[in-house]
Protein backbone atom coordinates (compact mmCIF):
# COMPACT_ATOMS: atom_id res chain seq x y z
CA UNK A 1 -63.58 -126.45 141.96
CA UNK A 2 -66.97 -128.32 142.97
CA UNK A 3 -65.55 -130.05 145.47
CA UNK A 4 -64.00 -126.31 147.34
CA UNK A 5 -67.57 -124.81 146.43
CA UNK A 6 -69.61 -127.73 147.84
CA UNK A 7 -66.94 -127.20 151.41
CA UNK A 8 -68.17 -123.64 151.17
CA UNK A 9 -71.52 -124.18 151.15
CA UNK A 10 -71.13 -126.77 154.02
CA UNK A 11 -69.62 -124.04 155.98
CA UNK A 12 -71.40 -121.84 155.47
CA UNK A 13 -74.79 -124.10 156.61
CA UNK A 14 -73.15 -124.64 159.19
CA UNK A 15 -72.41 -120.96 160.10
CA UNK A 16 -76.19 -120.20 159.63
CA UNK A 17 -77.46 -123.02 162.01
CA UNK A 18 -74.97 -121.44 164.64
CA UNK A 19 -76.18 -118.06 164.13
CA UNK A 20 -79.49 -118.72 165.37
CA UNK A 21 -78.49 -119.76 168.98
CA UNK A 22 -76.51 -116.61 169.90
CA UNK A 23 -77.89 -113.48 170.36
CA UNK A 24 -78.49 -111.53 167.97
CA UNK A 25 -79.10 -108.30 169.14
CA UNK A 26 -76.44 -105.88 168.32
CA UNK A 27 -77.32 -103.39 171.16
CA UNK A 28 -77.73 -106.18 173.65
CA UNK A 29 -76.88 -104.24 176.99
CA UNK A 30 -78.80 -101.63 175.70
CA UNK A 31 -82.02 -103.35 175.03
CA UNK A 32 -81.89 -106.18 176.84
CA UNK A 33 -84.61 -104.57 179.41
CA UNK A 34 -86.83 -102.77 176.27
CA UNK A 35 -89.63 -104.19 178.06
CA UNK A 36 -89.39 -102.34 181.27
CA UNK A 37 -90.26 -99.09 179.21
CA UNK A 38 -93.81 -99.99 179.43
CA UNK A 39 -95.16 -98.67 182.52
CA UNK A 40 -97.63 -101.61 183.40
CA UNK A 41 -94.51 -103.98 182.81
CA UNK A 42 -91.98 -102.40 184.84
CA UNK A 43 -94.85 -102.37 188.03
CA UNK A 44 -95.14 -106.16 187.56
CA UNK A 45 -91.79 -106.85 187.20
CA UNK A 46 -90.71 -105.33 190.60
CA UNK A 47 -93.58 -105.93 192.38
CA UNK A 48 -92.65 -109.55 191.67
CA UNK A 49 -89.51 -109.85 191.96
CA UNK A 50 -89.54 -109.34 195.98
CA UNK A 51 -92.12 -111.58 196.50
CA UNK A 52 -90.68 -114.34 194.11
CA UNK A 53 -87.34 -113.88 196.75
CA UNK A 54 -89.81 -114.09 199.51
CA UNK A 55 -91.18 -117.58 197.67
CA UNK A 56 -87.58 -119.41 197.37
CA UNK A 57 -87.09 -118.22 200.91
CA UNK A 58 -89.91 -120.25 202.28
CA UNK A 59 -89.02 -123.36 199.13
CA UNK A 60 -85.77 -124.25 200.99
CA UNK A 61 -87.61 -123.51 204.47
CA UNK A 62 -90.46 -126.02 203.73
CA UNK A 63 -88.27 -128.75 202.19
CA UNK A 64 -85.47 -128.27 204.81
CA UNK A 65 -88.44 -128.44 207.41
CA UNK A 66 -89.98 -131.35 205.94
CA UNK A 67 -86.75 -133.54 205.77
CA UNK A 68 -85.77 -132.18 209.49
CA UNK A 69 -89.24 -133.12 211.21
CA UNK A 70 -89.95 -136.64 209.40
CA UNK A 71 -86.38 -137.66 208.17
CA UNK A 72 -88.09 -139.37 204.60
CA UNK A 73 -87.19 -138.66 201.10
CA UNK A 74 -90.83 -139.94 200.50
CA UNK A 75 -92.24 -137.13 202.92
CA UNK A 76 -90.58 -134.54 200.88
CA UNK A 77 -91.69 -136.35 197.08
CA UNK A 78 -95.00 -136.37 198.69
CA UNK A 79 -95.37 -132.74 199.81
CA UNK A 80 -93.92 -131.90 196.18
CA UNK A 81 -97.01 -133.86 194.74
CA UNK A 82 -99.79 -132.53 196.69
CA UNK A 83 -98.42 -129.02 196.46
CA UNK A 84 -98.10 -129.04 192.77
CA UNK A 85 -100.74 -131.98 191.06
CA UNK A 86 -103.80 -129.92 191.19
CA UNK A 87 -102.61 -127.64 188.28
CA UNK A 88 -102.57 -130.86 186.46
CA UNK A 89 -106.05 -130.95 186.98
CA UNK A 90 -107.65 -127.34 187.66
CA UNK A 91 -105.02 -125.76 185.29
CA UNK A 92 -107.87 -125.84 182.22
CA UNK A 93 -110.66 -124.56 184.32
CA UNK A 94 -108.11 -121.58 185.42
CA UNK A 95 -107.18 -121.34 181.49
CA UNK A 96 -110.70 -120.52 180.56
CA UNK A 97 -111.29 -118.30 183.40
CA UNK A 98 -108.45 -116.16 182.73
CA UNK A 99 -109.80 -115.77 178.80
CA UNK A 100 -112.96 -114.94 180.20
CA UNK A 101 -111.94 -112.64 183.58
CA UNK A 102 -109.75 -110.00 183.96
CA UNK A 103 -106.22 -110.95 184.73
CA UNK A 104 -105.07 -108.67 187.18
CA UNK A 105 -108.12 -108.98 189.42
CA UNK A 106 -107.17 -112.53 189.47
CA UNK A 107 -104.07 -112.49 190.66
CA UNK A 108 -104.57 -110.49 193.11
CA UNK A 109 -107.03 -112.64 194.95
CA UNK A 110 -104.28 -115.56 194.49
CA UNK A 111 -101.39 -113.61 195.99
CA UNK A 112 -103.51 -112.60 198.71
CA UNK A 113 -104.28 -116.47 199.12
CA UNK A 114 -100.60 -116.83 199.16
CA UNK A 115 -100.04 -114.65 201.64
CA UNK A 116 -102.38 -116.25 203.81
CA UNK A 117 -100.65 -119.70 203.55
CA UNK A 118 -97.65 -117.92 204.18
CA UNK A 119 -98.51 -116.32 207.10
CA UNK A 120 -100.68 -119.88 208.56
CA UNK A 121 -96.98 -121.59 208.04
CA UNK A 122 -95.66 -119.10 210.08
CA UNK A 123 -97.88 -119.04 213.53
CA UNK A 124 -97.15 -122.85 213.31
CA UNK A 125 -93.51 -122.63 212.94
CA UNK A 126 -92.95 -120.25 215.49
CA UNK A 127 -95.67 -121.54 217.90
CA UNK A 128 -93.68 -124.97 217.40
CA UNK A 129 -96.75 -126.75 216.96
CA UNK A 130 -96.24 -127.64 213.16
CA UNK A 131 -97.08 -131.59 212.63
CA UNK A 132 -96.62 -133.40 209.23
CA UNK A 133 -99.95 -133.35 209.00
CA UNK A 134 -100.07 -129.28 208.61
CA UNK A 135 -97.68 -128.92 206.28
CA UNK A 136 -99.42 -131.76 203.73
CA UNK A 137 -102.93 -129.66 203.96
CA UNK A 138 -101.36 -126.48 203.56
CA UNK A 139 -99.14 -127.66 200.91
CA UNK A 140 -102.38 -128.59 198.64
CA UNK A 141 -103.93 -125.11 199.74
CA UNK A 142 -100.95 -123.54 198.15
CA UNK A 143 -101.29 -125.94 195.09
CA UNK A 144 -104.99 -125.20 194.80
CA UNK A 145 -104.02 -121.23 194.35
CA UNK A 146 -101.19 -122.30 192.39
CA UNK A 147 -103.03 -123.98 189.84
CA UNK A 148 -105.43 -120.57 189.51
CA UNK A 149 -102.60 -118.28 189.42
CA UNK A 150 -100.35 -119.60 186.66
CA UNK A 151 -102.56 -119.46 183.58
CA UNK A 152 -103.38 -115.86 184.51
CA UNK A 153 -99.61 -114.97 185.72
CA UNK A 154 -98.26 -116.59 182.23
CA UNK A 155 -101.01 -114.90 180.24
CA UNK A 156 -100.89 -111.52 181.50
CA UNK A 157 -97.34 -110.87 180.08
CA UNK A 158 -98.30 -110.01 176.82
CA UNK A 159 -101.38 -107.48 178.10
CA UNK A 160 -98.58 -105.36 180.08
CA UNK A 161 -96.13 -104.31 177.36
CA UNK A 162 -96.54 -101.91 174.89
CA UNK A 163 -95.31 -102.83 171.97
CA UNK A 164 -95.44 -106.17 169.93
CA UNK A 165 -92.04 -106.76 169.49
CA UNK A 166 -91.09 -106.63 173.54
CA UNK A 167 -93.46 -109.66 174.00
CA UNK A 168 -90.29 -112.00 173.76
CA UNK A 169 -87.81 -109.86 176.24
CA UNK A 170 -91.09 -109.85 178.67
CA UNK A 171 -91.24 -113.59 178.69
CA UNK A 172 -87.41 -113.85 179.36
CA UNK A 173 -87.49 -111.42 181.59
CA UNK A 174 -89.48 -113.07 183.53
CA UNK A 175 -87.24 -116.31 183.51
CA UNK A 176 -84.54 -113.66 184.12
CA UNK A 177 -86.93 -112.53 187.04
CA UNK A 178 -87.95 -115.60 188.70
CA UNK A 179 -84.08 -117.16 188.15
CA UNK A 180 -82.76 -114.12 190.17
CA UNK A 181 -84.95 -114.93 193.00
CA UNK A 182 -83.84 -118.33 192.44
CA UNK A 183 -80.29 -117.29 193.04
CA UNK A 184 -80.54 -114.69 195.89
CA UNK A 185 -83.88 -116.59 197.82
CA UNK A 186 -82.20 -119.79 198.69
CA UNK A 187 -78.71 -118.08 199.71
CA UNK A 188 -80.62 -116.03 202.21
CA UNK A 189 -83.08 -118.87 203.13
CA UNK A 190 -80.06 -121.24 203.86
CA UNK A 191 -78.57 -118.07 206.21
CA UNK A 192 -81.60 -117.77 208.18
CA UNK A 193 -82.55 -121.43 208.66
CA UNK A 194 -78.96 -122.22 210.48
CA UNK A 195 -79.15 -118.94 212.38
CA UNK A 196 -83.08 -118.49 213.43
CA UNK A 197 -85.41 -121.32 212.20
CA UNK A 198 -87.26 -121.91 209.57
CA UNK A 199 -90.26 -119.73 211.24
CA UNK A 200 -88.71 -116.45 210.08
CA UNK A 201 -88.40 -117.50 206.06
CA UNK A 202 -92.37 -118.11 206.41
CA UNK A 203 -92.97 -114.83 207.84
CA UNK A 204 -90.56 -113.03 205.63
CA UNK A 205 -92.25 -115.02 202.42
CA UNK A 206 -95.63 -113.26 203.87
CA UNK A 207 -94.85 -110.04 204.26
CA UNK A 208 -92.91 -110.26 200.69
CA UNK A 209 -96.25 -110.16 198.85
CA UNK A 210 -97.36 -106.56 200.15
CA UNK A 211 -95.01 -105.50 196.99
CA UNK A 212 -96.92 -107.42 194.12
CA UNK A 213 -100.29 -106.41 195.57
CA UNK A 214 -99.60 -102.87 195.64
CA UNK A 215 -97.83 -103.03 192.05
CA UNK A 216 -100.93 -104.91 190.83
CA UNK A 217 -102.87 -102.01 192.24
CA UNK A 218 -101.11 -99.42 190.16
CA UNK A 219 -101.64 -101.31 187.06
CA UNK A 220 -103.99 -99.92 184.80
CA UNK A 221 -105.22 -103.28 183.38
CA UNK A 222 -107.12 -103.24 179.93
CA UNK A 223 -111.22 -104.27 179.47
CA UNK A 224 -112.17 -107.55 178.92
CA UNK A 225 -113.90 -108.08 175.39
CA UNK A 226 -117.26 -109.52 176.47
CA UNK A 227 -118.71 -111.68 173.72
CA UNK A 228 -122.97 -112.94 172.96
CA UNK A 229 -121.76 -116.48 172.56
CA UNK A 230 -122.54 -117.81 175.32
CA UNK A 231 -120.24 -121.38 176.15
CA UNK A 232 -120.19 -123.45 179.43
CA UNK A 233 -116.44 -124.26 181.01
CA UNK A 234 -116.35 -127.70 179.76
CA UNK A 235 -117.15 -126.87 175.56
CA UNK A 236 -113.98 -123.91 176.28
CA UNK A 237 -111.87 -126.36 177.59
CA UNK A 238 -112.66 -128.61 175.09
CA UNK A 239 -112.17 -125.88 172.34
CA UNK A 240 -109.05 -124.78 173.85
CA UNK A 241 -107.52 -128.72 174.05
CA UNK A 242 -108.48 -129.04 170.27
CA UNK A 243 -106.90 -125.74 169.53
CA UNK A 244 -103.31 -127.15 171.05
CA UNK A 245 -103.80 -130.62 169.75
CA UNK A 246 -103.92 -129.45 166.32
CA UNK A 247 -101.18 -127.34 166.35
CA UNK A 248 -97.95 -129.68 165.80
CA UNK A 249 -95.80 -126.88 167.30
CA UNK A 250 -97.82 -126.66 170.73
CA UNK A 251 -98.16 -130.33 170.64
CA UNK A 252 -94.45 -131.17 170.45
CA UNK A 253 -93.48 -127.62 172.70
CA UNK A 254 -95.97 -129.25 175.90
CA UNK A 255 -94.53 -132.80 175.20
CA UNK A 256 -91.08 -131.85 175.60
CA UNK A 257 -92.06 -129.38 178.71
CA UNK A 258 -93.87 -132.59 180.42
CA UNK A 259 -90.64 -134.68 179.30
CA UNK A 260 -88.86 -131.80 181.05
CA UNK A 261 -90.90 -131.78 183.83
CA UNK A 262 -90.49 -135.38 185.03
CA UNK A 263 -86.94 -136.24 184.22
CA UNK A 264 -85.47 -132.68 185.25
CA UNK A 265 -87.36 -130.43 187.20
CA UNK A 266 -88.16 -133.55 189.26
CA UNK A 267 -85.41 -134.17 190.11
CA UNK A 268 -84.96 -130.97 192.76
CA UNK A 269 -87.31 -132.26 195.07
CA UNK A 270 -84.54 -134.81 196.09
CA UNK A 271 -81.57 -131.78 196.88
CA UNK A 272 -82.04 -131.42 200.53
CA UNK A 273 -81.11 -135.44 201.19
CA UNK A 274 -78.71 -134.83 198.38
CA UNK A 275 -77.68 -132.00 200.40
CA UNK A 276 -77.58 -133.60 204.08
CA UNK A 277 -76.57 -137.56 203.23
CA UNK A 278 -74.24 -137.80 200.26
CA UNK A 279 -72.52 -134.17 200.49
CA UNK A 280 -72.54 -134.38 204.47
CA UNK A 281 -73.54 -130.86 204.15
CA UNK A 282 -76.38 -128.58 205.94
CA UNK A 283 -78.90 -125.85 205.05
CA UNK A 284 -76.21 -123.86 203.69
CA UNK A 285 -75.10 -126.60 201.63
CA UNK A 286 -78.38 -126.58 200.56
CA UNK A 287 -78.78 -123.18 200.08
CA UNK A 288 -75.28 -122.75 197.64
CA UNK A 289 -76.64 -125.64 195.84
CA UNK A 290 -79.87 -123.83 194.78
CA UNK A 291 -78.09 -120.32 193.79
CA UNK A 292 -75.99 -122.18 191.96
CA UNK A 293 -78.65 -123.71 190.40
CA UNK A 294 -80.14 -120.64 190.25
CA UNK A 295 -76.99 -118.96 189.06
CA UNK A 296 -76.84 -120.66 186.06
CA UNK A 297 -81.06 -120.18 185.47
CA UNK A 298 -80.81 -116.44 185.52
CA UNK A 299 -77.81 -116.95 182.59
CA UNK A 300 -80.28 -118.26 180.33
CA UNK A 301 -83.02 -115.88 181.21
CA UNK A 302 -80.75 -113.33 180.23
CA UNK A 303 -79.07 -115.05 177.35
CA UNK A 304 -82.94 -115.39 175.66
CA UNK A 305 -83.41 -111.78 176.79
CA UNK A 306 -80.40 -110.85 174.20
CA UNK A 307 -82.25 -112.78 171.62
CA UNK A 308 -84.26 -110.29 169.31
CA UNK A 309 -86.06 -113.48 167.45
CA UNK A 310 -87.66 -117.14 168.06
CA UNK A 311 -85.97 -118.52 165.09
CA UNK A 312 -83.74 -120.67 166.34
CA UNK A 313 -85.36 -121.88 169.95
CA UNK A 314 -86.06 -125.44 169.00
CA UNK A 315 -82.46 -125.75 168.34
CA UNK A 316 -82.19 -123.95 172.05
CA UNK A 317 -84.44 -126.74 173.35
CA UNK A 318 -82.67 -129.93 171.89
CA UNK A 319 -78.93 -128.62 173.47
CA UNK A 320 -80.10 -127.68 176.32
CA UNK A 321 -81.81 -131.32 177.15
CA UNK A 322 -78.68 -133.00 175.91
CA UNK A 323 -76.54 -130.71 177.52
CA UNK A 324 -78.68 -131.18 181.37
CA UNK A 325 -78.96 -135.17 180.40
CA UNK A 326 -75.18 -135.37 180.43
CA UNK A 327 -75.25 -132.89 183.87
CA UNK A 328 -77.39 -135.28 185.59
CA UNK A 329 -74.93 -138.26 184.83
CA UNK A 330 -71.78 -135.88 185.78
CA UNK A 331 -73.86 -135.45 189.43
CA UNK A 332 -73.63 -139.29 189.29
CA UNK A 333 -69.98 -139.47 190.52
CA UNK A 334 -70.23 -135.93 192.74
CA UNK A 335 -69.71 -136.48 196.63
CA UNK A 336 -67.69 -132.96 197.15
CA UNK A 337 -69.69 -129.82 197.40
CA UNK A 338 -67.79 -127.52 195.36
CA UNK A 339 -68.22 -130.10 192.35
CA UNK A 340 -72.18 -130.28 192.89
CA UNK A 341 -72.08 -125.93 192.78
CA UNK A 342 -70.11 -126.50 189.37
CA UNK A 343 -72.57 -128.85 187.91
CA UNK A 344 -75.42 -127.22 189.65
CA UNK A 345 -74.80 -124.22 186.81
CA UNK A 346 -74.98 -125.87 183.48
CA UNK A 347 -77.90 -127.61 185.33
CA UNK A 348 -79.58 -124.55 186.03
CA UNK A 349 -79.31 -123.04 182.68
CA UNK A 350 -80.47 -125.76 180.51
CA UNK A 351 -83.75 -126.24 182.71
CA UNK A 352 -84.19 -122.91 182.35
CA UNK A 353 -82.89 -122.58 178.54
CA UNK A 354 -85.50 -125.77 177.62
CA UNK A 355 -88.43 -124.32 179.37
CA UNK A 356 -88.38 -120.33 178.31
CA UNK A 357 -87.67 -121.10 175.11
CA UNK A 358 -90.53 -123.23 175.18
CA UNK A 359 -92.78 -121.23 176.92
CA UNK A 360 -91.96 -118.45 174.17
CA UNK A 361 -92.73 -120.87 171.78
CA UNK A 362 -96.40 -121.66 172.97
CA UNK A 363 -96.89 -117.62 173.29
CA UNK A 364 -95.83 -116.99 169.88
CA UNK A 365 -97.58 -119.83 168.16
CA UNK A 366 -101.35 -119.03 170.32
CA UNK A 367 -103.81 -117.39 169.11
CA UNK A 368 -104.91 -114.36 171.22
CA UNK A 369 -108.29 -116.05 172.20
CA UNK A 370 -106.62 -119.43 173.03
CA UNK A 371 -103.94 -117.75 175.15
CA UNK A 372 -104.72 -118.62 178.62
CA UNK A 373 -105.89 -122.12 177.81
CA UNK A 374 -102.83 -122.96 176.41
CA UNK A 375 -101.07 -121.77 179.14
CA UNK A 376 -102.90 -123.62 181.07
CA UNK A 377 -101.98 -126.85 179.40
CA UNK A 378 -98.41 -125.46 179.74
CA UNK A 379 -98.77 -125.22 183.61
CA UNK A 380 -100.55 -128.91 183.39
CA UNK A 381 -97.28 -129.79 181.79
CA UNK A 382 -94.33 -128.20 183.55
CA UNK A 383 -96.52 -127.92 187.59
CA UNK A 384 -98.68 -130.78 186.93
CA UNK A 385 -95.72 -133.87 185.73
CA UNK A 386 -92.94 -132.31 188.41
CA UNK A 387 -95.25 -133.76 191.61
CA UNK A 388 -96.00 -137.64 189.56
CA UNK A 389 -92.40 -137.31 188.57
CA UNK A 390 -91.36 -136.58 191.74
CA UNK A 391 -93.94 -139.38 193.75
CA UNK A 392 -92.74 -142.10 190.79
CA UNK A 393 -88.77 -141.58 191.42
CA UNK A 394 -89.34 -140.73 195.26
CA UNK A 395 -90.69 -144.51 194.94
CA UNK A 396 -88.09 -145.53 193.18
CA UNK A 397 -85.44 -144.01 195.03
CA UNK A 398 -85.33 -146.64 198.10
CA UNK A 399 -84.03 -149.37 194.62
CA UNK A 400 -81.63 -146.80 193.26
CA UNK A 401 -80.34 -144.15 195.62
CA UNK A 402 -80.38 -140.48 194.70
CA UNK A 403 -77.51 -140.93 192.78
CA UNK A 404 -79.01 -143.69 190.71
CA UNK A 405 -82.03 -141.76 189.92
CA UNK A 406 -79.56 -138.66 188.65
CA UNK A 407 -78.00 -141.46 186.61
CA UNK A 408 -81.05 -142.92 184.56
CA UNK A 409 -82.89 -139.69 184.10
CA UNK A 410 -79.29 -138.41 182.19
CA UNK A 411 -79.54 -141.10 180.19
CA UNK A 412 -83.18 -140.51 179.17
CA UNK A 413 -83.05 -136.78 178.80
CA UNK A 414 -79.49 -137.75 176.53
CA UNK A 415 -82.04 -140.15 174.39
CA UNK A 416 -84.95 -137.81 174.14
CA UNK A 417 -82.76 -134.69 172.84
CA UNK A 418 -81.68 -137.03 169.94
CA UNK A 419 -84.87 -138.21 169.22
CA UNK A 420 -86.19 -134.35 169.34
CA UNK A 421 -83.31 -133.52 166.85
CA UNK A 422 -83.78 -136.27 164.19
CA UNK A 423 -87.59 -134.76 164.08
CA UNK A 424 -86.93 -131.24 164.61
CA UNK A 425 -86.93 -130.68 160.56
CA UNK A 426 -90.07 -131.69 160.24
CA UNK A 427 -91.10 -129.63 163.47
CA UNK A 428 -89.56 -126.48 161.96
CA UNK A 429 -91.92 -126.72 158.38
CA UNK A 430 -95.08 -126.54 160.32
CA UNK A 431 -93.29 -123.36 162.97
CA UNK A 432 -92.14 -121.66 159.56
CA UNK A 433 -96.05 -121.67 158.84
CA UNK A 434 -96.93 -119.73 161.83
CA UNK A 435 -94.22 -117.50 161.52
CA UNK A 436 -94.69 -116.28 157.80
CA UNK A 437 -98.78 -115.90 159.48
CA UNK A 438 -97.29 -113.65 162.08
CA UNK A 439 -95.01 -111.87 160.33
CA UNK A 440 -92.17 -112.97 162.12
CA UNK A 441 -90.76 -114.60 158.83
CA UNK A 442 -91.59 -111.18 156.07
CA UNK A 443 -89.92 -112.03 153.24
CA UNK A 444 -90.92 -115.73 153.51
CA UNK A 445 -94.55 -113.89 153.51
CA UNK A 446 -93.56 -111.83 150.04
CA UNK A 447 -92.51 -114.65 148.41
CA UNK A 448 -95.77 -117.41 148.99
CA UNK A 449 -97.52 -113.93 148.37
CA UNK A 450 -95.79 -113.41 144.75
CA UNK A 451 -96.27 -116.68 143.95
CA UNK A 452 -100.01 -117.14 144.58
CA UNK A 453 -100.24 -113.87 142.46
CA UNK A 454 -98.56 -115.27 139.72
């Protein structure tokens, strides 16, 4: 009788832990896009969605461009760097601004910035004048505004919806967002490289940003609490590292994004040759390769969307690193096309699984004050690794070959998830802690509260 009992309870454990990985959110079609009833939301969300298409429509143009013109996997690990390393340095000083500034003022001075690289890229192209030289200054001009705009873009989430308990389907809706831009950008960016040149995916990219300017117009953005205490940049950025070094949850959530960062995300700076010398393929073969890379990332934005509750993301995090360490390995043996789209999906979806849940993670767990500079350590972490990830294996790919490099980082991402899993119960005591502080755990909160009063 103990024995059936103690197979029960197994079971039933067992039943529990899977229950917090599928969504649970009875009217999922139905609410799936709650978010989009706040007004300030739902202008974001479209205003951003066309230029994010216009964005991957000029990624595949510039890499395709870069690997056309100079022939060198280096070329393209080194455009990657200097396009994406200064958030790992101006990230905090963006953090602190966008605590201190409003938001939405903010980004609109960076899109317009973007716009203006966009456009640049685009007289170049078309004028065929474009040298390598060009594309590595205008590269770190776009990093420069990138590294201003994230903090701000990731922060500003939680000012635009109305009600607490949307702030999760915001922040997957915005993976859901930038993954469908993901899919469709590249498809048509792949189209209109073989047919016109990349000149045109430049120009489109710049004319795709009218859209979030004018939705950033329309948004009627809230005050900025001014405060006496007066604080110089460095003593906030200071604070603001303290305030995430303390916190075992944001500690471990930005180790695993930087882990993440340089073993995955990485690892797309090396498609196009991937593309063009093992697959035989061309810019379309490029292009299929990112939506189905993108196919699979807009899966998991909507898969977290379904989710009601964080309970249960670190569990998301550990699978979905396993799951894209044994991907990578699978990509190993791939010299057919149709097999790269297939492992291109699961691919997708765990990068995109690992770093949303994540990134909802670090939201949840922030204080209000501390918001932006944590998510400016988070952009330090996921922008700032990719480029030394991608400069490190770009180095090391003229040892091991694309294929080899696809092979070792498996094998580390396959290590790391187990590693992340045989600490993750000591992980989840100290997120319980925030939750029951938030509310997010209730009748955890009753209980500690019954028991003090007794």
């Amino acid at each position: 009788m103990d024995e059936k009992k103690e197979k029960r309870e197994v079971f039933s454990g067992g039943w529990k832990n899977f229950k917090e990985i599928i969504p649970n959110n009875k009217e999922i079609f139905k609410q799936i896009f709650t978010s989009l009833h706040s007004r300030n939301y739902k202008l974001y969300f479209y205003g951003q969605i066309i230029s994010l298409v216009g964005s991957f429509i000029q990624q595949i143009a510039m890499s395709w461009l870069v690997y056309r013109i100079t022939g060198s996997v280096l070329m393209l690990a080194t455009v990657t760097f200097v396009s994406q390393i200064p958030s790992f340095f101006i990230s905090p000083i963006a953090g602190v601004i966008a605590d201190r500034f409003e938001k939405r003022k903010l980004l609109m001075l960076t899109q317009s910035l973007f716009m203006l690289q966009a456009l640049v890229m685009t007289a170049l192209v078309l004028g065929n004048v474009i040298e390598p030289w060009h594309i590595i200054a205008l590269s770190l001009f776009l990093g420069l505004v990138q590294a201003m705009d994230m903090p701000a873009r990731q922060a500003i989430t939680i000012e635009l919806v109305d009600r607490k308990e949307d702030i999760g389907n915001a922040i997957a809706l915005n993976s859901a967002m930038f993954n469908s831009a993901r899919l469709i950008g590249p498809s048509i960016g792949g189209f209109l490289i073989a047919i016109f040149g990349e000149g045109l995916c430049f120009l489109i990219n710049g004319l795709s940003y009218i859209a979030v300017l004018f939705s950033l117009y329309k948004i009627i953005s809230k005050p900025v609490e001014k405060t006496n205490e007066k604080k110089n940049i460095r003593q906030d950025i200071n604070e603001g590292f303290k305030y995430a070094m303390r916190s075992v949850p944001i500690r471990s959530a930005l180790l695993m994004l930087g882990i993440v960062s340089f073993f995955g995300f990485s690892l797309l700076v090396f498609l196009p040759p991937f593309a063009k010398d093992i697959l035989n393929g061309n810019s379309n073969t490029l292009g299929f390769m990112m939506s189905a890379f993108g196919a699979g990332a807009l899966v998991a934005a909507l898969y977290l969307a379904a989710r009601k509750s964080v309970i249960g993301l670190g569990k998301i995090v550990m699978l979905s690193v396993l799951i894209m360490g044994i991907s990578l390995i699978a990509m190993f043996f791939v010299h057919i096309s149709w097999l790269a789209y297939i492992i291109g999906f699961p691919l997708g979806f765990t990068l995109i699984a690992s770093v949303a849940s994540l990134n909802t993670q670090l939201q949840t767990f922030s204080d209000e004050k501390f918001r932006g500079r944590v998510m400016s350590l988070y952009a330090m972490s996921l922008m700032g690794v990719t480029p030394i990830g991608a400069l490190v294996l770009g180095y090391l790919e003229k040892f091991a070959g694309i294929q080899g490099l696809f092979l070792s980082n498996g094998i580390v991402l396959i290590l790391i998830a187990l590693v992340y899993e045989h600490y993750r119960p000591i992980l989840r005591k100290h997120m319980r802690k925030i939750y029951v502080e938030k509310g997010i755990l209730p009748e955890i909160a009753i209980g500690i509260q019954s028991v003090n009063k007794e």
